[in-house]
PDB file of N, CA and C in Angstrom:
ATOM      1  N   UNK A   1      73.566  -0.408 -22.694  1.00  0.00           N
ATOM      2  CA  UNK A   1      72.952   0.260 -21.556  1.00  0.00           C
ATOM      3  C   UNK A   1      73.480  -0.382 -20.266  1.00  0.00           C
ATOM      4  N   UNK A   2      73.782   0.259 -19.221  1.00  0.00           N
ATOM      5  CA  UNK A   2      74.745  -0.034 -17.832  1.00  0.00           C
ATOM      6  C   UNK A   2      73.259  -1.061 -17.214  1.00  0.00           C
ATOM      7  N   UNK A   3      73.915  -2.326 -16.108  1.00  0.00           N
ATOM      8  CA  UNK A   3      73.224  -3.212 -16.090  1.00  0.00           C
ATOM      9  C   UNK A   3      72.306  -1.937 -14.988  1.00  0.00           C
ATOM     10  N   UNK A   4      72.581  -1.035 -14.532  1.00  0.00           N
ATOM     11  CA  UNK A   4      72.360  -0.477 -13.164  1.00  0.00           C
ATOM     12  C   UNK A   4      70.898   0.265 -13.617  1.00  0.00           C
ATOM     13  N   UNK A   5      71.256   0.692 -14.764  1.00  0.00           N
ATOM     14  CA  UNK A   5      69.958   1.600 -15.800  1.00  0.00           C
ATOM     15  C   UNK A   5      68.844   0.484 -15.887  1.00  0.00           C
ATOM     16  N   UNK A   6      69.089  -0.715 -16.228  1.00  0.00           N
ATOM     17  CA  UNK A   6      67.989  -1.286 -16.767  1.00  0.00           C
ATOM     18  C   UNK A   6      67.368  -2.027 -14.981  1.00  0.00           C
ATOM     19  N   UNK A   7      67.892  -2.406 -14.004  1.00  0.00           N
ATOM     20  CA  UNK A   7      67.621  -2.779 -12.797  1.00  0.00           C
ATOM     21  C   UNK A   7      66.897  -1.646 -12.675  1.00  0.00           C
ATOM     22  N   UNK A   8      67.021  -0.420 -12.301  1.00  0.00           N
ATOM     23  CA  UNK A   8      66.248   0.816 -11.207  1.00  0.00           C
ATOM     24  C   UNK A   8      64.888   0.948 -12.409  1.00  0.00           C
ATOM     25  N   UNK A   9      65.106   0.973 -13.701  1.00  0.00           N
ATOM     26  CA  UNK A   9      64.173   1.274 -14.799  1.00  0.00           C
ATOM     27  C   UNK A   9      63.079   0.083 -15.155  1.00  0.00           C
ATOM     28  N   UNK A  10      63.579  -0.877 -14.873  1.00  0.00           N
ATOM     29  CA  UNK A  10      62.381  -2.009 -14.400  1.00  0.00           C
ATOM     30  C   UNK A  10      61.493  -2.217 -13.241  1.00  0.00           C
ATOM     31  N   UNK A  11      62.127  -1.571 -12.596  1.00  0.00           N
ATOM     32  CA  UNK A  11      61.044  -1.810 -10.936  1.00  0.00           C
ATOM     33  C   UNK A  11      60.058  -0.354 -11.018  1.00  0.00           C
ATOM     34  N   UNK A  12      58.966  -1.059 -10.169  1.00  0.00           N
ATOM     35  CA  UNK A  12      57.748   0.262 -10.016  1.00  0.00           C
ATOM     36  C   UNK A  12      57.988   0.338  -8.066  1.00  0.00           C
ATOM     37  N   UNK A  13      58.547   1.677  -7.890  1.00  0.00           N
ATOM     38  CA  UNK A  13      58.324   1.741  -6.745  1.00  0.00           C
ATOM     39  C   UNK A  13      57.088   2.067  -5.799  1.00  0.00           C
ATOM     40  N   UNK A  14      56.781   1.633  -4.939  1.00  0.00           N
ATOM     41  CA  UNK A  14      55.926   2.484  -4.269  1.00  0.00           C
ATOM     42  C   UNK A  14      56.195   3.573  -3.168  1.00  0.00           C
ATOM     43  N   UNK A  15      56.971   3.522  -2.780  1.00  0.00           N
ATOM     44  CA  UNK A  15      57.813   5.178  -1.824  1.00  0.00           C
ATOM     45  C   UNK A  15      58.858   5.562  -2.311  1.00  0.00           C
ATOM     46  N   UNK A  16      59.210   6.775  -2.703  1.00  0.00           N
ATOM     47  CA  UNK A  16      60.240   6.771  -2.633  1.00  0.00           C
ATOM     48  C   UNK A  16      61.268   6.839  -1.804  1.00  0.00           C
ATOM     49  N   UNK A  17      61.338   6.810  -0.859  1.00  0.00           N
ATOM     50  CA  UNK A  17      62.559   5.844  -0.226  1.00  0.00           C
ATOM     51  C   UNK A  17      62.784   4.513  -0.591  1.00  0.00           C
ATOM     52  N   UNK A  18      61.547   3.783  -1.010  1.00  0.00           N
ATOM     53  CA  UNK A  18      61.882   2.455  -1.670  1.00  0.00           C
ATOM     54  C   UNK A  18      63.414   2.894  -2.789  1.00  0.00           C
ATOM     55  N   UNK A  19      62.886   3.452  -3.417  1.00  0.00           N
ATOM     56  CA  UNK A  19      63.438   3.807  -4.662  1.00  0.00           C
ATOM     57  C   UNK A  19      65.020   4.758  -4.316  1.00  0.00           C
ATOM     58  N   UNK A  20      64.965   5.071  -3.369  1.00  0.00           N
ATOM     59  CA  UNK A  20      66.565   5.970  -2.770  1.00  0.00           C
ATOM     60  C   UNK A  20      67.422   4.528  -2.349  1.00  0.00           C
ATOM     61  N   UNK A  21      66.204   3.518  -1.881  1.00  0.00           N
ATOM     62  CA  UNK A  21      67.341   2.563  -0.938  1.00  0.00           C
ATOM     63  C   UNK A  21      68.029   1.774  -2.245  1.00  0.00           C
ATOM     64  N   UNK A  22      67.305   1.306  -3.448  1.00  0.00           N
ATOM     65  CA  UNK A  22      67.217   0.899  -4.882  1.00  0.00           C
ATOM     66  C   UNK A  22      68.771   1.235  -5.105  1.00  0.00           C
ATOM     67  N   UNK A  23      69.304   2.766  -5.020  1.00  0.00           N
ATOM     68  CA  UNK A  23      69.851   3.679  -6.012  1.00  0.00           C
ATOM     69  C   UNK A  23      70.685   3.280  -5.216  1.00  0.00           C
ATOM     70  N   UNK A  24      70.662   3.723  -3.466  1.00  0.00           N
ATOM     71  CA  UNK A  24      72.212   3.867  -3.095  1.00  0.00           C
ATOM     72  C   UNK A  24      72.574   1.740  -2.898  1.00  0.00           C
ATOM     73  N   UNK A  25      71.669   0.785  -2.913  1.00  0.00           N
ATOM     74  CA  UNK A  25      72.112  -0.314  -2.751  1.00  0.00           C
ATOM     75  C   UNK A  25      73.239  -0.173  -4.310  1.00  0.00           C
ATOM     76  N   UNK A  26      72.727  -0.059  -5.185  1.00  0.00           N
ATOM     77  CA  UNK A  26      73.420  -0.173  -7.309  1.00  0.00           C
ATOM     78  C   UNK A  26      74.802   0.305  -6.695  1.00  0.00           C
ATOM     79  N   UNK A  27      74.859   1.728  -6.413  1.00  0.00           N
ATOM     80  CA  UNK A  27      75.590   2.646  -5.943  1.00  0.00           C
ATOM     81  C   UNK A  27      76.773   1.775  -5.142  1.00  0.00           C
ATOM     82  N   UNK A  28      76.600   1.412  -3.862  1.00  0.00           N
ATOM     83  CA  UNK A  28      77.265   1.058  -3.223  1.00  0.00           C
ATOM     84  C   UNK A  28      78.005  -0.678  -3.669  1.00  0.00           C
ATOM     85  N   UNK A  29      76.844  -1.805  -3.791  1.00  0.00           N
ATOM     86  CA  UNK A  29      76.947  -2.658  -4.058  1.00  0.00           C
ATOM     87  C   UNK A  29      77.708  -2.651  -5.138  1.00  0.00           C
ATOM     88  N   UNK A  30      77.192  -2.426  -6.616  1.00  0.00           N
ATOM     89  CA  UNK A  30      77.643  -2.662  -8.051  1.00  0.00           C
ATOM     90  C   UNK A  30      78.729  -1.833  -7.847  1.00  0.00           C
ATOM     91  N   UNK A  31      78.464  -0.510  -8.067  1.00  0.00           N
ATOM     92  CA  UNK A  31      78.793   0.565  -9.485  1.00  0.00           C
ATOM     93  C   UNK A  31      80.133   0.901  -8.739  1.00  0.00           C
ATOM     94  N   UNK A  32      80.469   0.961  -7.289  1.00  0.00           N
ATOM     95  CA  UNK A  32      81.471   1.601  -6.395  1.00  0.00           C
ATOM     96  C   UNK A  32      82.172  -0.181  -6.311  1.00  0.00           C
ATOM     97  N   UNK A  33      82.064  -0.998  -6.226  1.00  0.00           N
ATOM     98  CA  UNK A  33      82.927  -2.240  -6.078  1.00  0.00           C
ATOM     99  C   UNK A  33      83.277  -3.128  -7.487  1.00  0.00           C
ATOM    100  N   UNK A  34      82.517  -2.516  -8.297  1.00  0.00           N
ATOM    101  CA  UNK A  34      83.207  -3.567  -9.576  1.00  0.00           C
ATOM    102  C   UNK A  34      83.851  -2.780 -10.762  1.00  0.00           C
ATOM    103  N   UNK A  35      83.342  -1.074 -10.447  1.00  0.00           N
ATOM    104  CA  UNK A  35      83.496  -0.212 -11.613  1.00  0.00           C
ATOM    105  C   UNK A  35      85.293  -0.409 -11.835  1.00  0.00           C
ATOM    106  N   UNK A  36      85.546  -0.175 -13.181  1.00  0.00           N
ATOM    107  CA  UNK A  36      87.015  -0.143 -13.325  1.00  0.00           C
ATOM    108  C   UNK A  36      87.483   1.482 -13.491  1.00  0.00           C
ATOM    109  N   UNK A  37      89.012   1.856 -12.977  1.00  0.00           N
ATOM    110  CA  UNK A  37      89.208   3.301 -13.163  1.00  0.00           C
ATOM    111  C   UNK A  37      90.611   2.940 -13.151  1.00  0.00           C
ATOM    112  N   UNK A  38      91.132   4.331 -14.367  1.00  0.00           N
ATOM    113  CA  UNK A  38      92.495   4.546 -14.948  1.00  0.00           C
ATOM    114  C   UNK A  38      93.028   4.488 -14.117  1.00  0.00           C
ATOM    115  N   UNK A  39      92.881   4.983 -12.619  1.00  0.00           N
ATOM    116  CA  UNK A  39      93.904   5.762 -11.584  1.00  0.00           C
ATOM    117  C   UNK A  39      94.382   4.392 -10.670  1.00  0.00           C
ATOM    118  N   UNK A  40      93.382   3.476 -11.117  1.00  0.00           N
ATOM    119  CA  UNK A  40      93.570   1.982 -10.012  1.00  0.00           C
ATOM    120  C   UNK A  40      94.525   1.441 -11.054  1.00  0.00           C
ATOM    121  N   UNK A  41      94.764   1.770 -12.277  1.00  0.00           N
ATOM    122  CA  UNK A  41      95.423   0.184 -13.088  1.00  0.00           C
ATOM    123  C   UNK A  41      94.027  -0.400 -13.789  1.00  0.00           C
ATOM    124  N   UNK A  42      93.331   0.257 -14.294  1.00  0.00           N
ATOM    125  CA  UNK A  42      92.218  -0.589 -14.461  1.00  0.00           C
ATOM    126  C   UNK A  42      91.480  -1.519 -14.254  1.00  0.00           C
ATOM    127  N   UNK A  43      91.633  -1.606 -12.494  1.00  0.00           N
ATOM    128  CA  UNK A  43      91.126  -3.073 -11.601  1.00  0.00           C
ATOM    129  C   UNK A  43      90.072  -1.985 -10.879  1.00  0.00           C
ATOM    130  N   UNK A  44      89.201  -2.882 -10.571  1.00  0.00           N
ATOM    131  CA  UNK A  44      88.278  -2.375 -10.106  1.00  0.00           C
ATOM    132  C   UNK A  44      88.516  -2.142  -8.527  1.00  0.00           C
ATOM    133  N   UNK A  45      88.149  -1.387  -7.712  1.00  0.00           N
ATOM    134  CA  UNK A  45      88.178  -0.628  -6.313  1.00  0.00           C
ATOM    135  C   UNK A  45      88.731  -1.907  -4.970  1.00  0.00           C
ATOM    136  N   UNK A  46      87.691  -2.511  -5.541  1.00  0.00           N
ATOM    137  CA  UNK A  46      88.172  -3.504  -4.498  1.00  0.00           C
ATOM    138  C   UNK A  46      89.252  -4.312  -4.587  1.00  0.00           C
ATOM    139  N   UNK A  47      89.442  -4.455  -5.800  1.00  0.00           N
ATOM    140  CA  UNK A  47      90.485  -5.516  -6.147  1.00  0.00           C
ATOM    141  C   UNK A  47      91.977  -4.519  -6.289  1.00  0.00           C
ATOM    142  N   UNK A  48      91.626  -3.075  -6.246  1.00  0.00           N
ATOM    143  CA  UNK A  48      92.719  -2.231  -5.772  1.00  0.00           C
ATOM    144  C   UNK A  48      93.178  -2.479  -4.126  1.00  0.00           C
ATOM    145  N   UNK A  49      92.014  -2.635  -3.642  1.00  0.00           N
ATOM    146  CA  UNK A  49      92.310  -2.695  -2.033  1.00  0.00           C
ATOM    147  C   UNK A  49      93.019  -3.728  -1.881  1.00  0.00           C
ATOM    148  N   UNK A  50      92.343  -4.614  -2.442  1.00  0.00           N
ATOM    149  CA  UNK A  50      93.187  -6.453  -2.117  1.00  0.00           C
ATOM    150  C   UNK A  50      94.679  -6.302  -2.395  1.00  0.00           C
ATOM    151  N   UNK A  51      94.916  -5.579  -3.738  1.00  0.00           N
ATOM    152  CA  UNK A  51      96.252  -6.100  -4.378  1.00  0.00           C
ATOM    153  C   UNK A  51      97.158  -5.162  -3.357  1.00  0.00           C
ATOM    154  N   UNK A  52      96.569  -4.068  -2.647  1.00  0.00           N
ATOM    155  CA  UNK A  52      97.474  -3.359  -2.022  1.00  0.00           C
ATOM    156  C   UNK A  52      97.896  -3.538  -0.728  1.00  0.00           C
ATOM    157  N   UNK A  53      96.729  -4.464   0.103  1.00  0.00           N
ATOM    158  CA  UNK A  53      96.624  -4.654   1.327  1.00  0.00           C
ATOM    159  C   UNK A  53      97.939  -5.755   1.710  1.00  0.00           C
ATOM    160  N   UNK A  54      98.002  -6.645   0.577  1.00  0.00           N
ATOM    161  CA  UNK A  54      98.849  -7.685   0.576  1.00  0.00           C
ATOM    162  C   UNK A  54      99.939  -7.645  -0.023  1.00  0.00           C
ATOM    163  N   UNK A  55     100.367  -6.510  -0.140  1.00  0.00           N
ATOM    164  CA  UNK A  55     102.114  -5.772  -0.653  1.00  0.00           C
ATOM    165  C   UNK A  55     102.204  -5.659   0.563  1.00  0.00           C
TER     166      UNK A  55
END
């Protein structure tokens, strides 16, 4: 199970906006900076940026 599922699925919110800010922090923080994808080389987003910035 993705660490992101069990973080948002453990907390009890009380607004939901609590719970939007929850999703897009996973979102932005985790899932968009560490995720790995075919199209990068299988490095994750950021570490696409790094390796490219410094060619």
């Amino acid at each position: 199970m993705p660490r992101g599922y069990k973080l948002i699925h453990q907390q009890t919110f009380q607004t939901r906006d609590q719970a939007k800010q929850a999703v897009f922090e996973y979102i932005e923080v985790f899932y968009n900076q560490e995720r790995l994808h075919s199209a990068n080389g299988y490095l994750s987003p950021i570490n696409y940026e790094l390796r490219h910035q410094a060619a």
